[in-house]
PDB file of N, CA and C in Angstrom:
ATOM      1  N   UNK A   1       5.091 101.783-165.239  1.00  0.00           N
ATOM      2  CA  UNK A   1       4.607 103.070-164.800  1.00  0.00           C
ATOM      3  C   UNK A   1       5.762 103.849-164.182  1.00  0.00           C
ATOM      4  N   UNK A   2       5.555 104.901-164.287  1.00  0.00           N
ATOM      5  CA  UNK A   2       6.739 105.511-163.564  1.00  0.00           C
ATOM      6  C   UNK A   2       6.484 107.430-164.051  1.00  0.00           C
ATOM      7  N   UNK A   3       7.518 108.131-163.549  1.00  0.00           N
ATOM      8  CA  UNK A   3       7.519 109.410-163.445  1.00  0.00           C
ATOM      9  C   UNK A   3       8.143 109.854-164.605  1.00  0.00           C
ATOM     10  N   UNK A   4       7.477 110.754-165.972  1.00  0.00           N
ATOM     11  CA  UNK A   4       7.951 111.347-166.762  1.00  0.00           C
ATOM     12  C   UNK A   4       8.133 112.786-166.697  1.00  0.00           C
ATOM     13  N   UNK A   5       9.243 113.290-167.847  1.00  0.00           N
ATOM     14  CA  UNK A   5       9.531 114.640-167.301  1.00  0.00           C
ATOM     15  C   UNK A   5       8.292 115.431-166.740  1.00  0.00           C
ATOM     16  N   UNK A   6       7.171 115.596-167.244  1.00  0.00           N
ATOM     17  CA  UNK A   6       6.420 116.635-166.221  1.00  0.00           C
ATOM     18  C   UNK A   6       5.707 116.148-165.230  1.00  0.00           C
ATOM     19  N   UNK A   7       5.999 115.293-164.645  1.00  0.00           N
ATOM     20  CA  UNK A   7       6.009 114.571-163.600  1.00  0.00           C
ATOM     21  C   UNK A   7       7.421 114.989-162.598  1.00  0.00           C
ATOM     22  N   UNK A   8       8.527 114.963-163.346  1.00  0.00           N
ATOM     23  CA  UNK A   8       9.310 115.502-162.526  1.00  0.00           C
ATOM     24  C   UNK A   8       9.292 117.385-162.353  1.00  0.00           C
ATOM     25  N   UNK A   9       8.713 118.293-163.604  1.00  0.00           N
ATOM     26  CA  UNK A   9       8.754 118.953-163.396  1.00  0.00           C
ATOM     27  C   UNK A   9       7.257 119.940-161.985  1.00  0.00           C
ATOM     28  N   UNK A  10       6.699 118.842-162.285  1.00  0.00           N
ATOM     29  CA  UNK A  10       5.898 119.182-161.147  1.00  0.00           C
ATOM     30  C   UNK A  10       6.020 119.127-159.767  1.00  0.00           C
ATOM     31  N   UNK A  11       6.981 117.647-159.417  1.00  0.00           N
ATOM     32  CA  UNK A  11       8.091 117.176-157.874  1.00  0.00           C
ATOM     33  C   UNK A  11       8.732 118.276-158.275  1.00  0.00           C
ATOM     34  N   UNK A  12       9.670 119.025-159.031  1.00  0.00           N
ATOM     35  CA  UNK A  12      10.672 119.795-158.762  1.00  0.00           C
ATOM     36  C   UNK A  12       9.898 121.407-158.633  1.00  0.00           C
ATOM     37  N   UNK A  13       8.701 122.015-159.016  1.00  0.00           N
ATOM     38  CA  UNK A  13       8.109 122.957-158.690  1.00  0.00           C
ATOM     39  C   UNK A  13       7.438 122.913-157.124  1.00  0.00           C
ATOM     40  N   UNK A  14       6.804 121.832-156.972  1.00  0.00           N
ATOM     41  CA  UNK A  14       6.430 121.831-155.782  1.00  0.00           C
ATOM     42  C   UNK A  14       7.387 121.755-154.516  1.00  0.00           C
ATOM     43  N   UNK A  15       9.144 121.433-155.321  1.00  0.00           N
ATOM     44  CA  UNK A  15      10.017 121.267-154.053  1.00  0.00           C
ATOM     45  C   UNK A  15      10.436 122.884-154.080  1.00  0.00           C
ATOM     46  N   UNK A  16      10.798 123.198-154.587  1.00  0.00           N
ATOM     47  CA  UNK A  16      11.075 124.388-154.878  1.00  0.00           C
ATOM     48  C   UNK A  16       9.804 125.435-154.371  1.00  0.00           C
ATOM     49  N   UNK A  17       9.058 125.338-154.277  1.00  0.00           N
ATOM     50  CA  UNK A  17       7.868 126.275-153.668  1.00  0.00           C
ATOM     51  C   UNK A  17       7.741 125.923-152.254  1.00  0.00           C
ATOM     52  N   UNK A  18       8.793 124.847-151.532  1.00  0.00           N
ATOM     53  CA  UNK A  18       8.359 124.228-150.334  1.00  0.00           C
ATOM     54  C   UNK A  18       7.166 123.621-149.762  1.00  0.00           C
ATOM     55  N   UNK A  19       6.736 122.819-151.126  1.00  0.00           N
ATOM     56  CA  UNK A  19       5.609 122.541-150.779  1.00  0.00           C
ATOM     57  C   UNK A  19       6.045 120.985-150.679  1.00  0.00           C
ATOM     58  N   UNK A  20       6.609 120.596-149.728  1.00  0.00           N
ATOM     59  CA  UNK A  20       6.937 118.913-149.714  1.00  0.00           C
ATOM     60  C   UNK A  20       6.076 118.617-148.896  1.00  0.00           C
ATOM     61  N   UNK A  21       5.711 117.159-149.346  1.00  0.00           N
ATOM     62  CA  UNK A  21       5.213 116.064-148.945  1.00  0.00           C
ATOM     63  C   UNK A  21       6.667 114.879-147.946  1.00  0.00           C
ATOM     64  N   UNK A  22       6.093 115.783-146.760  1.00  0.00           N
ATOM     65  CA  UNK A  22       6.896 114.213-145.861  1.00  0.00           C
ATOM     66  C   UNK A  22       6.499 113.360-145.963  1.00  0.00           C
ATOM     67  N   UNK A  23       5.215 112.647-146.265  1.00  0.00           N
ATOM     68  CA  UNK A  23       5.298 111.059-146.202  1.00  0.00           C
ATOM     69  C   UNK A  23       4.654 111.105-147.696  1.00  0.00           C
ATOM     70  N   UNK A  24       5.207 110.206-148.726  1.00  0.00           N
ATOM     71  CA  UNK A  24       4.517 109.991-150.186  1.00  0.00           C
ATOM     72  C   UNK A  24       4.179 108.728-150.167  1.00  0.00           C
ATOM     73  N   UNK A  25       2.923 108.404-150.708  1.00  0.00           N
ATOM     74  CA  UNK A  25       2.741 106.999-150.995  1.00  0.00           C
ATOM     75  C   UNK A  25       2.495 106.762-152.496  1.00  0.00           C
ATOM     76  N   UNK A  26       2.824 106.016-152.917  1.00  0.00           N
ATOM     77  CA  UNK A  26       2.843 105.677-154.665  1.00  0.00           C
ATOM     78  C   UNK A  26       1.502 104.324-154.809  1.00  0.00           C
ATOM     79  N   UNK A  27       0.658 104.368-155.398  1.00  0.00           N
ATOM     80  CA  UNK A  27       0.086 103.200-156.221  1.00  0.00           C
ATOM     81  C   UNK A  27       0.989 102.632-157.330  1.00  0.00           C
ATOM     82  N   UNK A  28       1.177 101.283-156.935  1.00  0.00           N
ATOM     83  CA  UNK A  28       2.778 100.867-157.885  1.00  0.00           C
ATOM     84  C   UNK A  28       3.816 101.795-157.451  1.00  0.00           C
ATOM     85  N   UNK A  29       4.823 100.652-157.633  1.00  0.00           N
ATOM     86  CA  UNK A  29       5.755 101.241-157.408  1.00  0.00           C
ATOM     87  C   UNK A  29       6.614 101.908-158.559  1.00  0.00           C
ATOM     88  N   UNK A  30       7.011 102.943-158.552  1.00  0.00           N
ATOM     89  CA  UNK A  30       6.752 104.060-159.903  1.00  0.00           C
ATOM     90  C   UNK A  30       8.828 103.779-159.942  1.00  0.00           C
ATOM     91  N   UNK A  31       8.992 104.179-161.505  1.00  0.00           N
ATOM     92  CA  UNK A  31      10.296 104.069-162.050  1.00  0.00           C
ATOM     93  C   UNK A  31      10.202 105.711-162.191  1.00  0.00           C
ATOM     94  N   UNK A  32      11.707 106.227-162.519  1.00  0.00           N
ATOM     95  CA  UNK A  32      12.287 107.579-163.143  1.00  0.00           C
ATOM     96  C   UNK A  32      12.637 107.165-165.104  1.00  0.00           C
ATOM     97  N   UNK A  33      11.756 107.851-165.342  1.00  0.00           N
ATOM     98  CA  UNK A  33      11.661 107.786-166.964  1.00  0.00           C
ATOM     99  C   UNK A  33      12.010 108.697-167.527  1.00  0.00           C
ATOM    100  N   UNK A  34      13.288 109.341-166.994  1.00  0.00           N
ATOM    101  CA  UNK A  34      13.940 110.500-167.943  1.00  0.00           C
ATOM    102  C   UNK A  34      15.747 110.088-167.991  1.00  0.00           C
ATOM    103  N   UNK A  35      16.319 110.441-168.755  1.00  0.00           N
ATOM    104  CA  UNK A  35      17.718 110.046-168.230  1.00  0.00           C
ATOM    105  C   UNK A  35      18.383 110.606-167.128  1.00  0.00           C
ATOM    106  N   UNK A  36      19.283 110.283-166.571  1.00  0.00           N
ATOM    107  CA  UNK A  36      20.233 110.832-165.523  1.00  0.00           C
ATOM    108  C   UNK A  36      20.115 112.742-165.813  1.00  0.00           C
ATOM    109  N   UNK A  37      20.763 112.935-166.901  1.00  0.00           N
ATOM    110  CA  UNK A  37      21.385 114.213-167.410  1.00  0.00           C
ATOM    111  C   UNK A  37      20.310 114.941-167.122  1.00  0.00           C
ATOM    112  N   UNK A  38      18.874 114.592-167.863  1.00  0.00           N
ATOM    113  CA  UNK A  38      17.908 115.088-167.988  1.00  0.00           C
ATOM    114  C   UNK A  38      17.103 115.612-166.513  1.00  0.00           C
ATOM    115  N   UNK A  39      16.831 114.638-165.971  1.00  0.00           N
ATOM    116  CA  UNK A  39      16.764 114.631-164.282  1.00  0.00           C
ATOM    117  C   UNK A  39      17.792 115.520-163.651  1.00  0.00           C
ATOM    118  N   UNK A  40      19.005 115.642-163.891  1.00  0.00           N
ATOM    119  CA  UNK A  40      19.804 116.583-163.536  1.00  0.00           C
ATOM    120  C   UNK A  40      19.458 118.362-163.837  1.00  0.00           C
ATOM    121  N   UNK A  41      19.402 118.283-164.898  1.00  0.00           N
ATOM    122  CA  UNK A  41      19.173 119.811-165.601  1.00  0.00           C
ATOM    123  C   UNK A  41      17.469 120.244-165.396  1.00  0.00           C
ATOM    124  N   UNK A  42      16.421 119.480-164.705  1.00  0.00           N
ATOM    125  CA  UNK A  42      15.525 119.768-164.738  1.00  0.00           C
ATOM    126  C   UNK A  42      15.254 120.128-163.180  1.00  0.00           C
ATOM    127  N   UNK A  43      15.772 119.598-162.037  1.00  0.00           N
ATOM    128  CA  UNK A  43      15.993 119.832-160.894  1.00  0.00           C
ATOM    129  C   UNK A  43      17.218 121.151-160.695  1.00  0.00           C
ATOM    130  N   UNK A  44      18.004 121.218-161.078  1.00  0.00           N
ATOM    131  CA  UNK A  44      19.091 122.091-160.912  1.00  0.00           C
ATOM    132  C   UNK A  44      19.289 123.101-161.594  1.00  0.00           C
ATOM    133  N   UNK A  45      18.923 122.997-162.972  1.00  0.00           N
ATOM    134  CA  UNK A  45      19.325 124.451-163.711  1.00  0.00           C
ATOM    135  C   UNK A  45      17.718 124.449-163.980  1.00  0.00           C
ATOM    136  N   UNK A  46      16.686 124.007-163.973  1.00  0.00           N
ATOM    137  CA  UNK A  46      15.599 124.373-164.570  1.00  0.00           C
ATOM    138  C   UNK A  46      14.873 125.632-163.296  1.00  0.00           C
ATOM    139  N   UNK A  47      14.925 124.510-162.095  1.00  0.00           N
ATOM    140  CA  UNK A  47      14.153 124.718-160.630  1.00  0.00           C
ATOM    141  C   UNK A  47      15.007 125.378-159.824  1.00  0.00           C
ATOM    142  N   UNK A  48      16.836 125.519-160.364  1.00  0.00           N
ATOM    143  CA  UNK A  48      17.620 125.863-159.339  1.00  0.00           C
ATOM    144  C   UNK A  48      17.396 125.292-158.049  1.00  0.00           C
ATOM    145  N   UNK A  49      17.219 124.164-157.532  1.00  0.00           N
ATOM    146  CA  UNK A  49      17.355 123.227-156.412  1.00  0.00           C
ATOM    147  C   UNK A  49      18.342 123.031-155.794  1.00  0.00           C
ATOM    148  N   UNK A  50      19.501 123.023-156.592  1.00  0.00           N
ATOM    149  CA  UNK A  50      20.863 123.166-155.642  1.00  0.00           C
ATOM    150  C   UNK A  50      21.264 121.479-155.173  1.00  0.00           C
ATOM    151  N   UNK A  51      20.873 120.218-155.776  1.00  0.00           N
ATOM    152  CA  UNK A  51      20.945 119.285-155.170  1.00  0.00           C
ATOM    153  C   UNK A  51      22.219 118.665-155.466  1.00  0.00           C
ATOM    154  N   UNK A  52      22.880 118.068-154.648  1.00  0.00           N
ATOM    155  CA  UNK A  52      24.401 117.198-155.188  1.00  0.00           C
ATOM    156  C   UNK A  52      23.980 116.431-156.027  1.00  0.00           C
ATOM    157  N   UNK A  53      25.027 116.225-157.265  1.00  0.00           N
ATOM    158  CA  UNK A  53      24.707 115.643-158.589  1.00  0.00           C
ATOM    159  C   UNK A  53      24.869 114.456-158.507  1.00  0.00           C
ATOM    160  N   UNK A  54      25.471 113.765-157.312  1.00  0.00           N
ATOM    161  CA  UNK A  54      26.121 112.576-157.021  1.00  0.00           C
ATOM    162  C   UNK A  54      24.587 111.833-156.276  1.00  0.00           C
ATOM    163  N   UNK A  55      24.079 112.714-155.545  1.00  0.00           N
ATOM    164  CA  UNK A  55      22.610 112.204-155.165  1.00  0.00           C
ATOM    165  C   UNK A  55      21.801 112.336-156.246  1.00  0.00           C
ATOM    166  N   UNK A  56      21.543 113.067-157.091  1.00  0.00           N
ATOM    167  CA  UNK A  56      20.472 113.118-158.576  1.00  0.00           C
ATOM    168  C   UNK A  56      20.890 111.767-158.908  1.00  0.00           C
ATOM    169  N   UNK A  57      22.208 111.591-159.321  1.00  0.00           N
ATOM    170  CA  UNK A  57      22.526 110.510-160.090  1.00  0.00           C
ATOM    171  C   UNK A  57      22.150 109.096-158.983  1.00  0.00           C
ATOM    172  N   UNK A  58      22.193 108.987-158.159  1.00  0.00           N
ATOM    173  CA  UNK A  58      22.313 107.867-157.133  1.00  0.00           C
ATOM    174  C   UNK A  58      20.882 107.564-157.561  1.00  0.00           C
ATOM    175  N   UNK A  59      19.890 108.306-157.124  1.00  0.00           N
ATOM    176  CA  UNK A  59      18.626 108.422-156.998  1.00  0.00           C
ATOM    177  C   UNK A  59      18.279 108.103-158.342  1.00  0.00           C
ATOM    178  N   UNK A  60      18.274 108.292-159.681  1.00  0.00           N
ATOM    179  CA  UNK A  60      18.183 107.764-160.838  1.00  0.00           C
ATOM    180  C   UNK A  60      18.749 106.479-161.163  1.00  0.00           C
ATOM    181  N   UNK A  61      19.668 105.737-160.502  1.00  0.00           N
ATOM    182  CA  UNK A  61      20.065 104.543-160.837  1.00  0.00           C
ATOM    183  C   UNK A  61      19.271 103.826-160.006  1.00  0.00           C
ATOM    184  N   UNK A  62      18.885 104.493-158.704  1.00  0.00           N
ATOM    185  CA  UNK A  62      18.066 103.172-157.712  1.00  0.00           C
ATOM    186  C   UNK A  62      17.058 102.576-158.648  1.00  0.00           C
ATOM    187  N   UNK A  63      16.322 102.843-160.110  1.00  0.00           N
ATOM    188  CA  UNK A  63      15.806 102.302-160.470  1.00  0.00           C
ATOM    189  C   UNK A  63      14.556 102.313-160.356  1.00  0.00           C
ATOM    190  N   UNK A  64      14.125 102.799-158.920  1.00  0.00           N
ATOM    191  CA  UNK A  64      12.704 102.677-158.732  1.00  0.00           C
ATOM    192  C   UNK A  64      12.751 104.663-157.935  1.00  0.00           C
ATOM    193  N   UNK A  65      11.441 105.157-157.790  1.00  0.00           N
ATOM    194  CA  UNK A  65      11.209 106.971-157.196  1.00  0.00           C
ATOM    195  C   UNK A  65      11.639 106.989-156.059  1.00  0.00           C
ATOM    196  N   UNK A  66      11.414 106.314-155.001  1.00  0.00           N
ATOM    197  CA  UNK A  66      11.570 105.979-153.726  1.00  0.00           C
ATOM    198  C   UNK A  66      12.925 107.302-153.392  1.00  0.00           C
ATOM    199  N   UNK A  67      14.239 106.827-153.910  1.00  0.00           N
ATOM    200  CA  UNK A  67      15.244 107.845-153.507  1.00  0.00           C
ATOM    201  C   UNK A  67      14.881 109.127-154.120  1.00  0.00           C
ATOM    202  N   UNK A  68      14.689 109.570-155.188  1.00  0.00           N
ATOM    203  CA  UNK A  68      14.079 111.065-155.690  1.00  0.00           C
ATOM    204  C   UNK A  68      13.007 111.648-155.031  1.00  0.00           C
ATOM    205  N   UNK A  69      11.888 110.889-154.295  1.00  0.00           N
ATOM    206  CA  UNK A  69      10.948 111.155-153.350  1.00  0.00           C
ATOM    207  C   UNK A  69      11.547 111.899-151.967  1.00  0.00           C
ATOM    208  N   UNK A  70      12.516 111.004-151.583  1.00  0.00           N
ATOM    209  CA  UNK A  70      13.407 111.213-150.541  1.00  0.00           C
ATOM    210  C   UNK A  70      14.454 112.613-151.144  1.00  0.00           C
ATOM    211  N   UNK A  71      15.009 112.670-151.807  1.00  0.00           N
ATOM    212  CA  UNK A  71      15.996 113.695-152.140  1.00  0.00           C
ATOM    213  C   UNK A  71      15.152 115.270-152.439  1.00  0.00           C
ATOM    214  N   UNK A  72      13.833 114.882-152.548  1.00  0.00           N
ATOM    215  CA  UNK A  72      12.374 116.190-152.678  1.00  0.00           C
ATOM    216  C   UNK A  72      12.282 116.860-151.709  1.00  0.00           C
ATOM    217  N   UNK A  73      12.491 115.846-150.751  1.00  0.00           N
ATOM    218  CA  UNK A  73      12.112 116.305-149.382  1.00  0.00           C
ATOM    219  C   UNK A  73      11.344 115.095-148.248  1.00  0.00           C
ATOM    220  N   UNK A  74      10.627 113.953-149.208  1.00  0.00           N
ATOM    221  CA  UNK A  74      10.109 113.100-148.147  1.00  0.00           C
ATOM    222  C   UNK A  74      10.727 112.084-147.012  1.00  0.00           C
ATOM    223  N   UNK A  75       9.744 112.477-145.746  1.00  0.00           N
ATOM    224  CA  UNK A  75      10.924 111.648-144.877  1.00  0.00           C
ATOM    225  C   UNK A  75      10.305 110.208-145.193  1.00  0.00           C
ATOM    226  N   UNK A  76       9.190 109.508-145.375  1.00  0.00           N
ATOM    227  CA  UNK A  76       8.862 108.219-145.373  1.00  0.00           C
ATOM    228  C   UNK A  76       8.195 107.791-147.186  1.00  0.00           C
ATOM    229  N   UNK A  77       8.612 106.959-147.873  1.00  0.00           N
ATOM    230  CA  UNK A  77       7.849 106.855-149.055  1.00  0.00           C
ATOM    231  C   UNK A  77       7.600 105.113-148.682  1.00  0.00           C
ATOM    232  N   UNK A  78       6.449 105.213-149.532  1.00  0.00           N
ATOM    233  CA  UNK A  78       5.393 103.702-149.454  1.00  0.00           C
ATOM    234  C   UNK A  78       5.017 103.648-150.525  1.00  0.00           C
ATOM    235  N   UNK A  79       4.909 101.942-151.199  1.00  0.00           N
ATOM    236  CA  UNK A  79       4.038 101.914-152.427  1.00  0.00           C
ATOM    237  C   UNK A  79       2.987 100.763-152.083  1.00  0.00           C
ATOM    238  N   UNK A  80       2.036 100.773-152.414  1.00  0.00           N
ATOM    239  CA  UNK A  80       1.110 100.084-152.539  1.00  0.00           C
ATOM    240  C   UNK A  80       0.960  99.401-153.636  1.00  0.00           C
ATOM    241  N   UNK A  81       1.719  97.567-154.389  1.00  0.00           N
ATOM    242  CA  UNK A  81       1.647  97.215-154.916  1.00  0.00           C
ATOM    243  C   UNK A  81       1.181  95.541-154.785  1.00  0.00           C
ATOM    244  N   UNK A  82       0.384  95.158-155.892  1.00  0.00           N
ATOM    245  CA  UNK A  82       0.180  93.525-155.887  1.00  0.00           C
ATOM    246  C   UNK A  82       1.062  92.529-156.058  1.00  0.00           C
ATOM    247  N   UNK A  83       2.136  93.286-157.166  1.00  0.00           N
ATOM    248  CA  UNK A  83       2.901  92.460-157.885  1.00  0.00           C
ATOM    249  C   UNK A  83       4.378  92.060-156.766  1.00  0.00           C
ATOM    250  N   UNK A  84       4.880  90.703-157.064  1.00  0.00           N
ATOM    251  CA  UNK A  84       5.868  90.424-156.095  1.00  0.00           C
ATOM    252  C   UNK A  84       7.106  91.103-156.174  1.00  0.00           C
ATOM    253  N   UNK A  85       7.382  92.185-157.216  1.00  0.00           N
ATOM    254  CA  UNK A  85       8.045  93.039-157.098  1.00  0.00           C
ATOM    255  C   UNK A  85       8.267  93.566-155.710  1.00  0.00           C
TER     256      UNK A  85
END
């Protein structure tokens, strides 16, 4: 499970409208399912967000939303999962 582009384009409209969520909680813990580049150009040239590319990219390798949650705007993210992940 995880976040596909309009999934991100919806985090990146709602950051961009200032509509953040300080604390996010996830059911499962959710992956970034777009590439780096893609995640890049959809936050920055799509939404004009203005974010360092060095954090887009950081935040796409962590592998799991948690840092892109955080780079949105949230100060606390939580997932609620079974698996020993």
């Amino acid at each position: 499970m995880g976040l596909n582009p309009n999934a991100i384009r919806f985090l990146a409209r709602e950051s961009k409208n200032r509509n953040r969520c300080e604390r996010t909680a996830m059911i499962g813990r959710q992956g970034v399912h777009v590439p780096a580049a893609q995640l890049e150009q959809s936050l920055n040239e799509e939404f004009q967000l203005d974010l360092p590319s060095d954090q887009i990219r950081a935040a796409h390798a962590a592998g799991f939303a948690d840092d892109l949650f955080r780079l949105l705007g949230s100060k606390t993210v939580d997932s609620f999962d079974y698996s020993d992940h």
